[in-house]
N, C-alpha and C. Protein backbone atom coordinates (compact mmCIF):
# COMPACT_ATOMS: atom_id res chain seq x y z
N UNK A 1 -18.40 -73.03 -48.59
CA UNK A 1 -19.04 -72.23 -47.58
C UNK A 1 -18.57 -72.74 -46.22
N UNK A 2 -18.22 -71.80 -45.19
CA UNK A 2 -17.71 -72.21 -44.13
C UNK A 2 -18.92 -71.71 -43.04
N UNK A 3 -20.15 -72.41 -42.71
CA UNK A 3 -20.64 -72.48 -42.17
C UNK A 3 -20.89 -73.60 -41.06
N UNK A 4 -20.73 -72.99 -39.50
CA UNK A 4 -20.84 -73.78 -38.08
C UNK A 4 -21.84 -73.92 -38.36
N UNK A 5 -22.22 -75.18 -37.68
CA UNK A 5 -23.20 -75.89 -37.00
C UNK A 5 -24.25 -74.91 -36.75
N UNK A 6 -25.60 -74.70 -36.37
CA UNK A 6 -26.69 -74.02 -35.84
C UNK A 6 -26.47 -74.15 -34.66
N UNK A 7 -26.56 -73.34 -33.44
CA UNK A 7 -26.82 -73.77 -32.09
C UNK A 7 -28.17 -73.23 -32.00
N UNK A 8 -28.44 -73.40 -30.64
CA UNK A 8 -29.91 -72.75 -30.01
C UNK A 8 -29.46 -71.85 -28.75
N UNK A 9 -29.39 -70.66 -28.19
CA UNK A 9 -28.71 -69.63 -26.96
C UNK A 9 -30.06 -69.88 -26.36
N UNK A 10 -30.96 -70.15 -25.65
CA UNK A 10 -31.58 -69.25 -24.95
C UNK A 10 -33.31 -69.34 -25.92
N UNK A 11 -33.50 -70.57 -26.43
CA UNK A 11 -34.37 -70.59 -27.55
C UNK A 11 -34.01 -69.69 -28.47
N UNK A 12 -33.46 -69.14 -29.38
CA UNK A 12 -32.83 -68.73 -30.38
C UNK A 12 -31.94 -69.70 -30.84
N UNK A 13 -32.21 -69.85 -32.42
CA UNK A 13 -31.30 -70.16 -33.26
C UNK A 13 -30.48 -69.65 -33.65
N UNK A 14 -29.52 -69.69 -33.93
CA UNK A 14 -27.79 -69.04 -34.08
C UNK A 14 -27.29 -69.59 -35.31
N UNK A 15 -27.25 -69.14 -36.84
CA UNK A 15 -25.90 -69.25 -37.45
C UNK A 15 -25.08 -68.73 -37.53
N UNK A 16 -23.46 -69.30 -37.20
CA UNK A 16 -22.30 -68.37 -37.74
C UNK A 16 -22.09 -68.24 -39.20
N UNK A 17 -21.32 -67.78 -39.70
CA UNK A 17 -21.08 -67.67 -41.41
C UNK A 17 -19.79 -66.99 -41.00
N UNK A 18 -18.85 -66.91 -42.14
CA UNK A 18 -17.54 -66.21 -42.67
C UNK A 18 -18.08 -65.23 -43.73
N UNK A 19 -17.15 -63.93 -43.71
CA UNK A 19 -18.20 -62.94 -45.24
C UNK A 19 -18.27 -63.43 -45.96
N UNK A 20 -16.91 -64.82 -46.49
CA UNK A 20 -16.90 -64.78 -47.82
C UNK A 20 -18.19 -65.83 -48.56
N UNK A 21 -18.85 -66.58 -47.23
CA UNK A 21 -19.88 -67.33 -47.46
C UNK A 21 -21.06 -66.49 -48.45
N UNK A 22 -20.98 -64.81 -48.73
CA UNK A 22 -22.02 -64.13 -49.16
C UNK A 22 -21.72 -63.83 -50.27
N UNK A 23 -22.70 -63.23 -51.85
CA UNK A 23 -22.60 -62.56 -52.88
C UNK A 23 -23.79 -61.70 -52.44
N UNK A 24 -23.75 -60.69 -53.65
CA UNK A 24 -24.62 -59.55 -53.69
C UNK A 24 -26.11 -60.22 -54.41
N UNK A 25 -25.99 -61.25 -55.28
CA UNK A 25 -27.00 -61.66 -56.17
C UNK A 25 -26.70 -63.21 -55.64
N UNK A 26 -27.97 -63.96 -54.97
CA UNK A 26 -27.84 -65.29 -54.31
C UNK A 26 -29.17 -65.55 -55.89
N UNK A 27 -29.04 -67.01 -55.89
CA UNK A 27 -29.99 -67.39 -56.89
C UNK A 27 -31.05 -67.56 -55.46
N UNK A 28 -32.54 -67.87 -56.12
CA UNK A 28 -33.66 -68.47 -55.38
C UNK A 28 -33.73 -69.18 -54.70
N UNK A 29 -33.96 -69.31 -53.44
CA UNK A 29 -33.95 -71.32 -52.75
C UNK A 29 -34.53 -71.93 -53.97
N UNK A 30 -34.37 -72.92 -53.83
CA UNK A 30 -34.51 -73.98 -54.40
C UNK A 30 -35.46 -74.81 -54.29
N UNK A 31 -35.69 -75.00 -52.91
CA UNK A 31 -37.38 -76.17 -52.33
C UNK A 31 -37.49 -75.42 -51.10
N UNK A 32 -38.82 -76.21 -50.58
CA UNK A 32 -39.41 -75.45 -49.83
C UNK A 32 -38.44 -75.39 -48.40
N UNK A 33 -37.45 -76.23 -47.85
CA UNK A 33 -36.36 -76.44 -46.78
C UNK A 33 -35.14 -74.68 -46.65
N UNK A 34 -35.57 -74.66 -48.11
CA UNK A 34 -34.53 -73.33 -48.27
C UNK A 34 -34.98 -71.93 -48.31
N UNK A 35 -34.24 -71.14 -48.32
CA UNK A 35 -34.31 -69.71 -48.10
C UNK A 35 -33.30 -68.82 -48.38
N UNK A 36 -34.06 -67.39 -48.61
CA UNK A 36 -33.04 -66.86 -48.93
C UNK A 36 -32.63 -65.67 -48.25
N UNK A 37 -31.46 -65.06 -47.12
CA UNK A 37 -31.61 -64.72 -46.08
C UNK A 37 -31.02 -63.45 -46.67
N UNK A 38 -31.73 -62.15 -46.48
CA UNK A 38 -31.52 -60.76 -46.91
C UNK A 38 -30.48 -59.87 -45.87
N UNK A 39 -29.51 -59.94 -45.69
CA UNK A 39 -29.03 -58.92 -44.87
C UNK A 39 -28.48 -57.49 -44.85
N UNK A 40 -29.05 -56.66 -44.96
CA UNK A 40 -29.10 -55.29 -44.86
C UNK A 40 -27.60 -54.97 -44.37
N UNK A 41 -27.02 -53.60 -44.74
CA UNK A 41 -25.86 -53.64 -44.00
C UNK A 41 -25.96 -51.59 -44.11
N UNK A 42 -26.68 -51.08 -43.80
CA UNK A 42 -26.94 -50.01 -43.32
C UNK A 42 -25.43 -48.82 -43.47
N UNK A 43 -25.44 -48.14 -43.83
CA UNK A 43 -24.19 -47.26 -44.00
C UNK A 43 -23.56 -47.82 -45.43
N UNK A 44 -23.77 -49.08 -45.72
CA UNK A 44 -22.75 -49.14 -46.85
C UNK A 44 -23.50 -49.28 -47.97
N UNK A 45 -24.69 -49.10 -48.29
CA UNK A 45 -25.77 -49.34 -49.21
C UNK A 45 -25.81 -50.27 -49.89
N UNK A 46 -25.64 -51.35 -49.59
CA UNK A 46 -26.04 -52.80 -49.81
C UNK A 46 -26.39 -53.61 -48.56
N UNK A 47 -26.82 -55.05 -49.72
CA UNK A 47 -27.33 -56.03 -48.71
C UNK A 47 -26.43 -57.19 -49.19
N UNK A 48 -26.55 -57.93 -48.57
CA UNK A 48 -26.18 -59.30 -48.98
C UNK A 48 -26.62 -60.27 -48.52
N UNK A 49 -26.53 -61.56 -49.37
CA UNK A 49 -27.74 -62.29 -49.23
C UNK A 49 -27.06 -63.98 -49.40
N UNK A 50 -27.54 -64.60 -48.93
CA UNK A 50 -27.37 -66.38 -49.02
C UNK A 50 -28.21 -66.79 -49.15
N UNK A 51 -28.42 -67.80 -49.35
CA UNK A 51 -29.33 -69.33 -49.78
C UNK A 51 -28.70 -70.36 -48.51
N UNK A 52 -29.99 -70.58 -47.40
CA UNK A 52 -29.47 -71.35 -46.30
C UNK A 52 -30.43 -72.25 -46.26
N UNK A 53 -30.34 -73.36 -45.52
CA UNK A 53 -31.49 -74.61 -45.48
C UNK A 53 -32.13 -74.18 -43.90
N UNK A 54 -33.35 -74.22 -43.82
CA UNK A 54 -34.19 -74.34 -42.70
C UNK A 54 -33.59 -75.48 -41.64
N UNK A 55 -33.73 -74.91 -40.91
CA UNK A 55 -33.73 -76.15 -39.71
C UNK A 55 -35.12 -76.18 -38.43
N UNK A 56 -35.83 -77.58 -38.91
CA UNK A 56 -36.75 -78.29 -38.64
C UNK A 56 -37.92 -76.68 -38.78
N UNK A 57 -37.68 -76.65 -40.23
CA UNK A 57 -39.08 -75.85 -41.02
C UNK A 57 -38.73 -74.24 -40.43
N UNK A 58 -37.60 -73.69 -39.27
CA UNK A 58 -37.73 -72.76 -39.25
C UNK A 58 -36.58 -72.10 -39.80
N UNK A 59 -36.53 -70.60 -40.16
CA UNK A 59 -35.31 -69.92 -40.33
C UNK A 59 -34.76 -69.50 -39.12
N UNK A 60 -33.51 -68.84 -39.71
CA UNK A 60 -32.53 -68.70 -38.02
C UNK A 60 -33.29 -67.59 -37.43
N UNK A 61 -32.97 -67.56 -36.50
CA UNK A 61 -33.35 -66.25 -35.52
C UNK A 61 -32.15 -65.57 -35.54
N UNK A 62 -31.22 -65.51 -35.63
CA UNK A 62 -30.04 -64.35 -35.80
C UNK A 62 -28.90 -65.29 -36.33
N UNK A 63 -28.21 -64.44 -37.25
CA UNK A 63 -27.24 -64.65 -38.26
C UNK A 63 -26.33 -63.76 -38.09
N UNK A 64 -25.01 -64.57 -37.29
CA UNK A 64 -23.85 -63.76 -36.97
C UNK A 64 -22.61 -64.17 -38.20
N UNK A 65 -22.25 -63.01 -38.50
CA UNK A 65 -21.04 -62.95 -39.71
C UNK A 65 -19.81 -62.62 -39.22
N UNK A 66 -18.36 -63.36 -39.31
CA UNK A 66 -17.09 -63.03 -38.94
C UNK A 66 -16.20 -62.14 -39.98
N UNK A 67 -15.66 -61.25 -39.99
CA UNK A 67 -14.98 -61.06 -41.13
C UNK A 67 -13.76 -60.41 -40.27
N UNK A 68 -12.65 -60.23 -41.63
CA UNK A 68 -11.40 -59.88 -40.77
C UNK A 68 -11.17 -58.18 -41.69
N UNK A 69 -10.50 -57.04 -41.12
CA UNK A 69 -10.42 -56.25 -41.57
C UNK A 69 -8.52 -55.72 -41.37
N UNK A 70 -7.64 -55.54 -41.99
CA UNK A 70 -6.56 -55.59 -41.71
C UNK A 70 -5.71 -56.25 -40.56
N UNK A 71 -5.91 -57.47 -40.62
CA UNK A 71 -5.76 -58.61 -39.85
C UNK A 71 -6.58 -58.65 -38.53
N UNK A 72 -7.72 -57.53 -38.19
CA UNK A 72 -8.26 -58.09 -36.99
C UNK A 72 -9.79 -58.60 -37.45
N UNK A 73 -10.22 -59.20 -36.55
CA UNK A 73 -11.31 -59.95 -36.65
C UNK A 73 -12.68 -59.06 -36.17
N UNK A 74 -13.70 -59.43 -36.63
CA UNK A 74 -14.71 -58.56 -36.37
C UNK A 74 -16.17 -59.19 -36.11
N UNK A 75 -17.13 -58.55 -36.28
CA UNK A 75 -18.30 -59.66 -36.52
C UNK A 75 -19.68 -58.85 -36.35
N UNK A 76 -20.78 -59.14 -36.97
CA UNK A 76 -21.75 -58.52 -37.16
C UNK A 76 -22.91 -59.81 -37.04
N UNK A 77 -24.12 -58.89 -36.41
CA UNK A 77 -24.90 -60.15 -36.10
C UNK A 77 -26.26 -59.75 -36.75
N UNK A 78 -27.49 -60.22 -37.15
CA UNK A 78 -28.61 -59.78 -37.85
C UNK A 78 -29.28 -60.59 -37.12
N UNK A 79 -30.97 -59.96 -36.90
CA UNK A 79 -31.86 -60.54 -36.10
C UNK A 79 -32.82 -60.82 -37.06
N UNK A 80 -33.96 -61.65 -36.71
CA UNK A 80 -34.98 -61.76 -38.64
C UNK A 80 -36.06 -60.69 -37.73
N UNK A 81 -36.62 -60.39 -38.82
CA UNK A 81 -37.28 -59.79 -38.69
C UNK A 81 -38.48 -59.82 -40.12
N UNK A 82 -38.69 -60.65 -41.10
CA UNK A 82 -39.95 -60.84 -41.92
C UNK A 82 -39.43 -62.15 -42.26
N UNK A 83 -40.23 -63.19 -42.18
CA UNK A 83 -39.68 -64.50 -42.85
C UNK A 83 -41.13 -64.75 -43.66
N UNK A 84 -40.83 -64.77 -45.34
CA UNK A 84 -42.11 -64.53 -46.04
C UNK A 84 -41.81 -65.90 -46.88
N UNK A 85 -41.21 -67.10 -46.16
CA UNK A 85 -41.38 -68.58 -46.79
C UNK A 85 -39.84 -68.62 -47.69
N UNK A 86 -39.93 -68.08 -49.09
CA UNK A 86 -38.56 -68.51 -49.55
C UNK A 86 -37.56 -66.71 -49.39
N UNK A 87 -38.05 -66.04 -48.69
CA UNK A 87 -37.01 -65.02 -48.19
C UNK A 87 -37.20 -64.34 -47.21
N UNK A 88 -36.16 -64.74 -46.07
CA UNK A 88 -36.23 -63.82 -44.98
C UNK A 88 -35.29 -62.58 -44.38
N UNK A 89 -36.01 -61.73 -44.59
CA UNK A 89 -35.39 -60.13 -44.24
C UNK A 89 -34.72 -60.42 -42.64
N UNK A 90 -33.52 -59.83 -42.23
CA UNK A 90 -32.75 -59.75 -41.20
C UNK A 90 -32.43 -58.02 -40.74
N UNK A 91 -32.43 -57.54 -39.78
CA UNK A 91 -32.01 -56.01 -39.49
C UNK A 91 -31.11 -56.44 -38.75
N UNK A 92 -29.57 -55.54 -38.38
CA UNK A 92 -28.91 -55.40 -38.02
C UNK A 92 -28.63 -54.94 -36.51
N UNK A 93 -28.82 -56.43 -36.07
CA UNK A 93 -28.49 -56.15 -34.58
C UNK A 93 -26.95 -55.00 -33.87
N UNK A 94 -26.19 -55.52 -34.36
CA UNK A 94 -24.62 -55.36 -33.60
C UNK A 94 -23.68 -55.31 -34.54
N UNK A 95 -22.89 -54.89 -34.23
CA UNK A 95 -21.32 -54.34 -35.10
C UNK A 95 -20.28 -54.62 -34.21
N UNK A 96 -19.60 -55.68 -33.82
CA UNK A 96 -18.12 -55.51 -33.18
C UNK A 96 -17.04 -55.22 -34.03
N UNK A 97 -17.36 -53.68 -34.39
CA UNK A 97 -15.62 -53.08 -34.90
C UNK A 97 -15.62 -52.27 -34.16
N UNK A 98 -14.46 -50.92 -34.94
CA UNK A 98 -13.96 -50.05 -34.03
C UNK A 98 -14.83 -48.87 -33.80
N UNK A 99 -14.80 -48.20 -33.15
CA UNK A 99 -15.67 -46.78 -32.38
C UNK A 99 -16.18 -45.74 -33.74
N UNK A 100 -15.64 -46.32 -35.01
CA UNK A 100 -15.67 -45.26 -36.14
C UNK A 100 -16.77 -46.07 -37.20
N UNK A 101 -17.47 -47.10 -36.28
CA UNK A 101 -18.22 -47.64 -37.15
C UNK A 101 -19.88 -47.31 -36.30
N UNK A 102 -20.54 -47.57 -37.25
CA UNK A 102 -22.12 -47.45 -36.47
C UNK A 102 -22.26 -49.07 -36.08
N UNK A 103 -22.65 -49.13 -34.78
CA UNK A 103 -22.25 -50.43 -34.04
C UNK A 103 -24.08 -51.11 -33.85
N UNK A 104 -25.05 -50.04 -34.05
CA UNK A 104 -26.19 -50.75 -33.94
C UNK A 104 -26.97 -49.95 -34.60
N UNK A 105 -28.17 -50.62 -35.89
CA UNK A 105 -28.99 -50.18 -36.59
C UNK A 105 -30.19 -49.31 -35.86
C-alpha cells in the first residue's frame, strides 16, 4: 500500500492513497484503531473500500485518491460523512479529470 503520511490543512485530516491501494471487498478492521473507509464513486456504480488505522482515535476527514488514466494523472477526493466506529461512509467531494467527467457529487 502506498500510503503518505496523514497531514492536518486547516484542522482537517488528509489521507493521500494511490487506486491501487483499494479492492471492491476490504475484510473488517480488525481492532478498535481500525476502520473501514467506504468510498462511493457515483456514475460508476461502485464503491470501494480500505481498511485504514485511526489516527489518535479519529478517522480522516477527507481521503484524496491519485490515479493515472492514459498516462495522465488525476485525483479524487472524499469527505466523511457517517463514521459508525468500525466503518466510515465518505461522499465525493471533487474529481480532477477531464470536462467529460462529473467533477462533484
Amino acid at each position: 500500500m502506498s500510503i503518505t503520511a496523514p497531514v492536518t490543512v486547516e484542522n482537517t485530516l488528509v489521507l493521500r492513497l494511490s487506486a491501487d491501494d483499494f479492492g471492491t471487498d476490504s475484510s473488517p478492521a480488525g481492532d478498535a484503531r481500525q476502520f473501514v473507509a467506504v468510498l462511493p464513486q457515483p456514475g460508476l456504480g461502485s464503491a470501494t473500500s480500505v481498511v485504514l488505522d485511526r489516527v489518535d482515535e479519529n478517522a480522516f476527514d477527507r481521503i484524496a485518491v491519485g490515479y493515472q488514466v492514459d498516462g495522465q494523472t488525476f485525483e479524487r477526493t472524499w469527505t466523511k460523512t457517517n463514521d459508525l466506529g468500525s466503518t466510515v461512509t465518505y461522499t465525493l467531494l471533487n474529481s480532477a479529470t477531464d470536462d467529460n467527467y462529473v467533477s462533484a457529487a
